[in-house]
PDB file of N, CA and C in Angstrom:
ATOM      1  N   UNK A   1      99.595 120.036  15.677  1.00  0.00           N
ATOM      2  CA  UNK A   1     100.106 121.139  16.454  1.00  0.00           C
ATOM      3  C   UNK A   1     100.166 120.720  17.931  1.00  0.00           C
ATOM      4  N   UNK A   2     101.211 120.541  18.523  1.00  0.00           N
ATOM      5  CA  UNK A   2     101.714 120.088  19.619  1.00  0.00           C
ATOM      6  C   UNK A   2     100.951 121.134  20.720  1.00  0.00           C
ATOM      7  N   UNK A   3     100.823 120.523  21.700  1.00  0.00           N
ATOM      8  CA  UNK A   3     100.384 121.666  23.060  1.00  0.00           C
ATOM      9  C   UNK A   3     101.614 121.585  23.966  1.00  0.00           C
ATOM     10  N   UNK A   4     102.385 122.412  24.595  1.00  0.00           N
ATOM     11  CA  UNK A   4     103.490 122.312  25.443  1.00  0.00           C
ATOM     12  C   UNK A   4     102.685 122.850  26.846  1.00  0.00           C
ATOM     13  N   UNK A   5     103.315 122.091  27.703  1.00  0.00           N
ATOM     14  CA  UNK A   5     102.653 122.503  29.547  1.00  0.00           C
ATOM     15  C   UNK A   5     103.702 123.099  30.032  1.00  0.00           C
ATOM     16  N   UNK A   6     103.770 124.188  30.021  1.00  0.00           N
ATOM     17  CA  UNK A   6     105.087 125.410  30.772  1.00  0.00           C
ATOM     18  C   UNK A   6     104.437 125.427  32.192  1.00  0.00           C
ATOM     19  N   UNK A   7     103.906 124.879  32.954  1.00  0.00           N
ATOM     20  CA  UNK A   7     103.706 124.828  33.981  1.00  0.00           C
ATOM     21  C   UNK A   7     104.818 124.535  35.259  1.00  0.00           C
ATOM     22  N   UNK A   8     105.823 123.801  34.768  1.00  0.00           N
ATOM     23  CA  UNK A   8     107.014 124.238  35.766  1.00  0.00           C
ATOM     24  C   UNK A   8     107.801 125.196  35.958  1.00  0.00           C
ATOM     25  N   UNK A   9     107.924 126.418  34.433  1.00  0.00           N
ATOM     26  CA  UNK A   9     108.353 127.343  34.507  1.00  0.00           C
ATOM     27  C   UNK A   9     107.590 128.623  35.166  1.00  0.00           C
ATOM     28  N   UNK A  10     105.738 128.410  34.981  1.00  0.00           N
ATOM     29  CA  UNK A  10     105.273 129.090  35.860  1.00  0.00           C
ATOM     30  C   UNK A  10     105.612 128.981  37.566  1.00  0.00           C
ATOM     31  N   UNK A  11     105.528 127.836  38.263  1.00  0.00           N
ATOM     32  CA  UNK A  11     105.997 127.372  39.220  1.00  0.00           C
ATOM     33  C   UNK A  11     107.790 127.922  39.619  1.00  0.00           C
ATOM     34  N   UNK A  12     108.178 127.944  39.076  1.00  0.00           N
ATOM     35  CA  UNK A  12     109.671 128.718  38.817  1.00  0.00           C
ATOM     36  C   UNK A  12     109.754 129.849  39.583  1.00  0.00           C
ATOM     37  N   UNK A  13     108.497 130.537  38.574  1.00  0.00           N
ATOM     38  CA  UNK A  13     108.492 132.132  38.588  1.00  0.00           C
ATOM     39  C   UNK A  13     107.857 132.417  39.754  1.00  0.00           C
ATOM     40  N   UNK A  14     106.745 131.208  40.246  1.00  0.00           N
ATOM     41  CA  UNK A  14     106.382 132.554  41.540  1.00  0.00           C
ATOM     42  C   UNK A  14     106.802 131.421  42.903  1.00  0.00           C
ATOM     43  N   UNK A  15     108.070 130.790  42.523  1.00  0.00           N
ATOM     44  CA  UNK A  15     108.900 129.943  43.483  1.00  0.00           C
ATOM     45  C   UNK A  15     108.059 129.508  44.634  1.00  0.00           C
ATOM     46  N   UNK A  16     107.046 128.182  44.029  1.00  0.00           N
ATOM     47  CA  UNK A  16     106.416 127.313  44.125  1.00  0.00           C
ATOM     48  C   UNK A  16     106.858 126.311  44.129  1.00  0.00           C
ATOM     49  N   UNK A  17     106.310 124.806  44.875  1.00  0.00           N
ATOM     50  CA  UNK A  17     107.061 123.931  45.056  1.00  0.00           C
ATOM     51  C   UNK A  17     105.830 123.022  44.589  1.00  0.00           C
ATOM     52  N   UNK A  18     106.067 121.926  43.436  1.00  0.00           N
ATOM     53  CA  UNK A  18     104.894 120.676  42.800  1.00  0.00           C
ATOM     54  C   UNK A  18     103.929 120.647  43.875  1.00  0.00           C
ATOM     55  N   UNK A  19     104.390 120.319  45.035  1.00  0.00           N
ATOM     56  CA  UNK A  19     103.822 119.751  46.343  1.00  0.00           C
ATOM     57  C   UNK A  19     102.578 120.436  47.132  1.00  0.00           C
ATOM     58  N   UNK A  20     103.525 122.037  46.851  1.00  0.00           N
ATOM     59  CA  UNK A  20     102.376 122.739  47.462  1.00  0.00           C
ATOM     60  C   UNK A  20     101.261 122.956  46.623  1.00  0.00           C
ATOM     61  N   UNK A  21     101.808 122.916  45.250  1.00  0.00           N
ATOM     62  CA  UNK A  21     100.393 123.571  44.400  1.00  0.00           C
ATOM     63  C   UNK A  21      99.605 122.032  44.376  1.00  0.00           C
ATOM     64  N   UNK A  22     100.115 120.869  44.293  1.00  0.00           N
ATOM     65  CA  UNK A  22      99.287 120.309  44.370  1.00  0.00           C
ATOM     66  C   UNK A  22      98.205 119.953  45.669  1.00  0.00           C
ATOM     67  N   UNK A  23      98.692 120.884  46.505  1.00  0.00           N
ATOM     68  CA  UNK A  23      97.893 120.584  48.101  1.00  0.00           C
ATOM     69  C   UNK A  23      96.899 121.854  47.736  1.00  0.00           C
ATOM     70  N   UNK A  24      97.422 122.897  47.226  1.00  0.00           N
ATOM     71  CA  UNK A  24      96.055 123.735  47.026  1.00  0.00           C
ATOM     72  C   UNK A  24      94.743 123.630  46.054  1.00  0.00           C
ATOM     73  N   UNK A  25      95.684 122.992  45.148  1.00  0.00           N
ATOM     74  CA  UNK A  25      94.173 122.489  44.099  1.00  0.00           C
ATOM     75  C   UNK A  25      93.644 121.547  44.024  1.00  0.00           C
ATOM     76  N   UNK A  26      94.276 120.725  45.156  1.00  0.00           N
ATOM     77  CA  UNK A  26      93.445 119.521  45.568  1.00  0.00           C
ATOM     78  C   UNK A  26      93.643 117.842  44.517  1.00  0.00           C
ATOM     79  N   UNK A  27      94.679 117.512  43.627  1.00  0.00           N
ATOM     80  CA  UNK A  27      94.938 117.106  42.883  1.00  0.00           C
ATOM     81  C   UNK A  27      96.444 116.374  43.748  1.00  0.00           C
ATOM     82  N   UNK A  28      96.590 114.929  43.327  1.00  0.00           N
ATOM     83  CA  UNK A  28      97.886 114.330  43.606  1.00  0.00           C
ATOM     84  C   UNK A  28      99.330 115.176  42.815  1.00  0.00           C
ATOM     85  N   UNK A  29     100.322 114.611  43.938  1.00  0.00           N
ATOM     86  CA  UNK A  29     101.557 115.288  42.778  1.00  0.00           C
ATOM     87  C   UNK A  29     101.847 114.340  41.506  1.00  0.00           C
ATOM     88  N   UNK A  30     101.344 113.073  41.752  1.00  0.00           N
ATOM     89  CA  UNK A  30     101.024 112.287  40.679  1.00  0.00           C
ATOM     90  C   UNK A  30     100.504 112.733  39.941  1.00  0.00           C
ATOM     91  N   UNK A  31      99.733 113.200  39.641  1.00  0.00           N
ATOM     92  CA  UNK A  31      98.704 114.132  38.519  1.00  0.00           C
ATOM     93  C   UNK A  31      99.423 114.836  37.732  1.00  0.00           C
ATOM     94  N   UNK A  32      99.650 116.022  38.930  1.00  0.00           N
ATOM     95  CA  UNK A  32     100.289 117.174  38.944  1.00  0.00           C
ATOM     96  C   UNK A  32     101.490 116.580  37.630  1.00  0.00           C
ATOM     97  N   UNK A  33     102.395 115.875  38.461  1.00  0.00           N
ATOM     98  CA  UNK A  33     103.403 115.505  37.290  1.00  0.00           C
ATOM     99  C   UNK A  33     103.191 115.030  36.466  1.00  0.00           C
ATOM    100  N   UNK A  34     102.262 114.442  35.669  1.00  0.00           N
ATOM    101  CA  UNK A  34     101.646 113.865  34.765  1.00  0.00           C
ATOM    102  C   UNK A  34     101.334 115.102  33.880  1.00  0.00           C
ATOM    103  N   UNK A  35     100.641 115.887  34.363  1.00  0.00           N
ATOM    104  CA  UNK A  35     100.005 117.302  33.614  1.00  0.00           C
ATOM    105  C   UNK A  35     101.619 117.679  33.188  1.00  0.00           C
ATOM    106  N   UNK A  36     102.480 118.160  34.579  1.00  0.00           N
ATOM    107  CA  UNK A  36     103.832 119.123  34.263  1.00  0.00           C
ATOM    108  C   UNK A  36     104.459 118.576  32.877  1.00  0.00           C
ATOM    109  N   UNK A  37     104.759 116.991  32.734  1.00  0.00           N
ATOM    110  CA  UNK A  37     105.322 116.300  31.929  1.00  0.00           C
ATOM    111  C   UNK A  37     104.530 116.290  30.613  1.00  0.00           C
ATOM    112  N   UNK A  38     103.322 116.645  30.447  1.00  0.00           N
ATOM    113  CA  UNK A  38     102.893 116.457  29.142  1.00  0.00           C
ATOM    114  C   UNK A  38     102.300 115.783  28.690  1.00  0.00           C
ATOM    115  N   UNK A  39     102.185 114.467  29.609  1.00  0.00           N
ATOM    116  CA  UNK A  39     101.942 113.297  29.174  1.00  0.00           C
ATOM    117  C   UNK A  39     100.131 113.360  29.106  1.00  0.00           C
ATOM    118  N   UNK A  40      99.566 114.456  30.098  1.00  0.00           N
ATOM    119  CA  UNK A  40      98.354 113.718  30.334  1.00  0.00           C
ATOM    120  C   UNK A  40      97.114 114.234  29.112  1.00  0.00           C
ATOM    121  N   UNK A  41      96.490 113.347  28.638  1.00  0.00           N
ATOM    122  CA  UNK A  41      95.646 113.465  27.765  1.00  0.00           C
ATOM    123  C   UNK A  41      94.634 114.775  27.091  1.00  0.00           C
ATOM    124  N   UNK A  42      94.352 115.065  28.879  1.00  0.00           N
ATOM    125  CA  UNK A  42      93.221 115.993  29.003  1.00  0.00           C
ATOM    126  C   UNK A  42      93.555 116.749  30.223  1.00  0.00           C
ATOM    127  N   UNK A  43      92.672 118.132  30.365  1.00  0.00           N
ATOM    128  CA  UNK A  43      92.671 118.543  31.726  1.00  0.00           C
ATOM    129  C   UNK A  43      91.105 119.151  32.051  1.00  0.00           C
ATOM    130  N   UNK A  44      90.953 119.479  33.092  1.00  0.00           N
ATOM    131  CA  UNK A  44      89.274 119.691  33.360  1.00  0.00           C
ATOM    132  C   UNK A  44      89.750 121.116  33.506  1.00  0.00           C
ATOM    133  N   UNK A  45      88.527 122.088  33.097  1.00  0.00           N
ATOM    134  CA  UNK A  45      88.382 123.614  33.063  1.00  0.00           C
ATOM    135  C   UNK A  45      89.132 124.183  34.725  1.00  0.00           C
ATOM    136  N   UNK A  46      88.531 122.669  35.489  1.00  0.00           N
ATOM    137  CA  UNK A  46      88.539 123.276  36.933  1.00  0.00           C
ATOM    138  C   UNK A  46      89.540 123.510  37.801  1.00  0.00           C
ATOM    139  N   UNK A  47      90.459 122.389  37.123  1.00  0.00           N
ATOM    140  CA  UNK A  47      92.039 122.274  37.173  1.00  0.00           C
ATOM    141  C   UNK A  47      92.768 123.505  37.048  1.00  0.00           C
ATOM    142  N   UNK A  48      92.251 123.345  35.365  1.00  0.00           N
ATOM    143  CA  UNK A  48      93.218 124.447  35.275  1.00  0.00           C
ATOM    144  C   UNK A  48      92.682 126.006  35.713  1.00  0.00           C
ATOM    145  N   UNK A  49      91.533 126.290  36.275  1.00  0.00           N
ATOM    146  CA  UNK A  49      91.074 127.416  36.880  1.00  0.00           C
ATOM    147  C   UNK A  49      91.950 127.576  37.739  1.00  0.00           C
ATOM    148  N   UNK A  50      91.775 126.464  38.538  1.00  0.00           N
ATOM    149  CA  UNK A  50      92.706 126.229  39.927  1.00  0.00           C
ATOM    150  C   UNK A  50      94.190 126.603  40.000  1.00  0.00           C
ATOM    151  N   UNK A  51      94.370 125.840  38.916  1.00  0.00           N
ATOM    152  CA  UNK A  51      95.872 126.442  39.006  1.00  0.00           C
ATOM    153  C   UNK A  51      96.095 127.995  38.040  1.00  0.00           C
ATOM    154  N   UNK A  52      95.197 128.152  37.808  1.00  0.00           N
ATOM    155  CA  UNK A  52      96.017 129.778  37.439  1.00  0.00           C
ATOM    156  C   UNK A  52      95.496 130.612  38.421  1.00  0.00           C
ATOM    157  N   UNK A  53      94.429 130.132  39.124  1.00  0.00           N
ATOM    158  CA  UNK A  53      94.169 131.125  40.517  1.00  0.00           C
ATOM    159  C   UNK A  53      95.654 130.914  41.521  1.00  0.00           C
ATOM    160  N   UNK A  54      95.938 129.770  41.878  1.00  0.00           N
ATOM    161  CA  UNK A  54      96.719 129.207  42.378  1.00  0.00           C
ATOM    162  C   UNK A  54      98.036 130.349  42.076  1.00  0.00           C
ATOM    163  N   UNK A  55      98.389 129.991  40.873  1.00  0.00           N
ATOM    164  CA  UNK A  55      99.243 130.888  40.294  1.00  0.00           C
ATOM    165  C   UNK A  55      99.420 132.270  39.981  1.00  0.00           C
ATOM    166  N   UNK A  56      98.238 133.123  40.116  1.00  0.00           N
ATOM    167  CA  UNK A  56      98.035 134.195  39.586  1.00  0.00           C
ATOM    168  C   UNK A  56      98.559 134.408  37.907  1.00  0.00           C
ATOM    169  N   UNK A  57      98.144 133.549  37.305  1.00  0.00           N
ATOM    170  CA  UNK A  57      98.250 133.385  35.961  1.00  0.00           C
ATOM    171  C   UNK A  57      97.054 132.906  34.949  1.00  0.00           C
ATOM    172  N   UNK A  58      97.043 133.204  33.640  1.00  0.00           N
ATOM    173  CA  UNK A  58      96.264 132.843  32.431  1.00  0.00           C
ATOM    174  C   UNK A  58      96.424 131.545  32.165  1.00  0.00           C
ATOM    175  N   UNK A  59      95.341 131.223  31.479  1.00  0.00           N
ATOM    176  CA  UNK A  59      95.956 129.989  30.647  1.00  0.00           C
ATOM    177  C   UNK A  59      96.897 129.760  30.345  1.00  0.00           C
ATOM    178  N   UNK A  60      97.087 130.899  29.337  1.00  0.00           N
ATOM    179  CA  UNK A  60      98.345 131.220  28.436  1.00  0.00           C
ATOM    180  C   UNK A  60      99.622 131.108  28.900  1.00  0.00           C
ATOM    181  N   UNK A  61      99.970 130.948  29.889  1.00  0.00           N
ATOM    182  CA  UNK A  61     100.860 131.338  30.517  1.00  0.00           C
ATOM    183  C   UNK A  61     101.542 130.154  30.677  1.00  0.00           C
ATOM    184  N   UNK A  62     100.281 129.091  30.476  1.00  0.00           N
ATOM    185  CA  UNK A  62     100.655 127.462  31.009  1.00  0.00           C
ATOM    186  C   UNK A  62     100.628 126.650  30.200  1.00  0.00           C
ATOM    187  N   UNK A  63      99.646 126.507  29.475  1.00  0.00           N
ATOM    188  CA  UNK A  63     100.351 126.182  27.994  1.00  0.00           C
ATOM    189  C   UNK A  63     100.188 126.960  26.794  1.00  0.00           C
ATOM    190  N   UNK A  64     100.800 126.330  25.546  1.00  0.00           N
ATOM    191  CA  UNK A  64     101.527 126.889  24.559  1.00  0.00           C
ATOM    192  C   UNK A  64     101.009 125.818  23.006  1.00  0.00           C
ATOM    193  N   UNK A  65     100.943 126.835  22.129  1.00  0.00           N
ATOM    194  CA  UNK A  65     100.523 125.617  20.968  1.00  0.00           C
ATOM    195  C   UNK A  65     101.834 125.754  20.179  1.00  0.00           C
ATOM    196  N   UNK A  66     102.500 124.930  19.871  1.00  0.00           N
ATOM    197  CA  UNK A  66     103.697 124.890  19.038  1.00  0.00           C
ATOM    198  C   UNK A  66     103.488 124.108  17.942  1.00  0.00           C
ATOM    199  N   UNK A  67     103.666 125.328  17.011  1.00  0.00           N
ATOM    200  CA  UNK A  67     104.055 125.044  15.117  1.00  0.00           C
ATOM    201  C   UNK A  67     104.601 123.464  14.996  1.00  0.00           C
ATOM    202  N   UNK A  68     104.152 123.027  14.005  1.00  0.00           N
ATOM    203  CA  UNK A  68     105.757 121.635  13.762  1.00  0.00           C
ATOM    204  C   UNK A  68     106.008 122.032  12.725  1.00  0.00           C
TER     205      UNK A  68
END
């Protein structure tokens, strides 16, 4: 069961720019895009705290478990 990172579409919605969220949570945009893209392995609780404070959003909101 795949995990999808909707995290650019959150970013979308509250017309956010990679750059800035990555200056508020303290994380490279290297990262950052690494997470956005999917690619990255893992994420720390603190991260993603960060960014849904950041965001005013849930987990849920950011990623997604998709059926195959």
């Amino acid at each position: 069961m795949p995990i999808v990172v909707n995290l650019d579409v959150m970013l979308a919605k509250r017309k956010m720019k990679s750059k800035e969220l990555a200056e508020i949570i303290g994380i490279t945009e290297a990262n950052l895009s690494i997470l956005k893209s999917g690619k990255a392995k893992a994420v720390r609780f603190s991260t993603l705290e960060a960014i849904c404070k950041a965001l005013d959003c849930q987990p849920a909101d950011i990623l997604e478990c998709i059926e195959e």
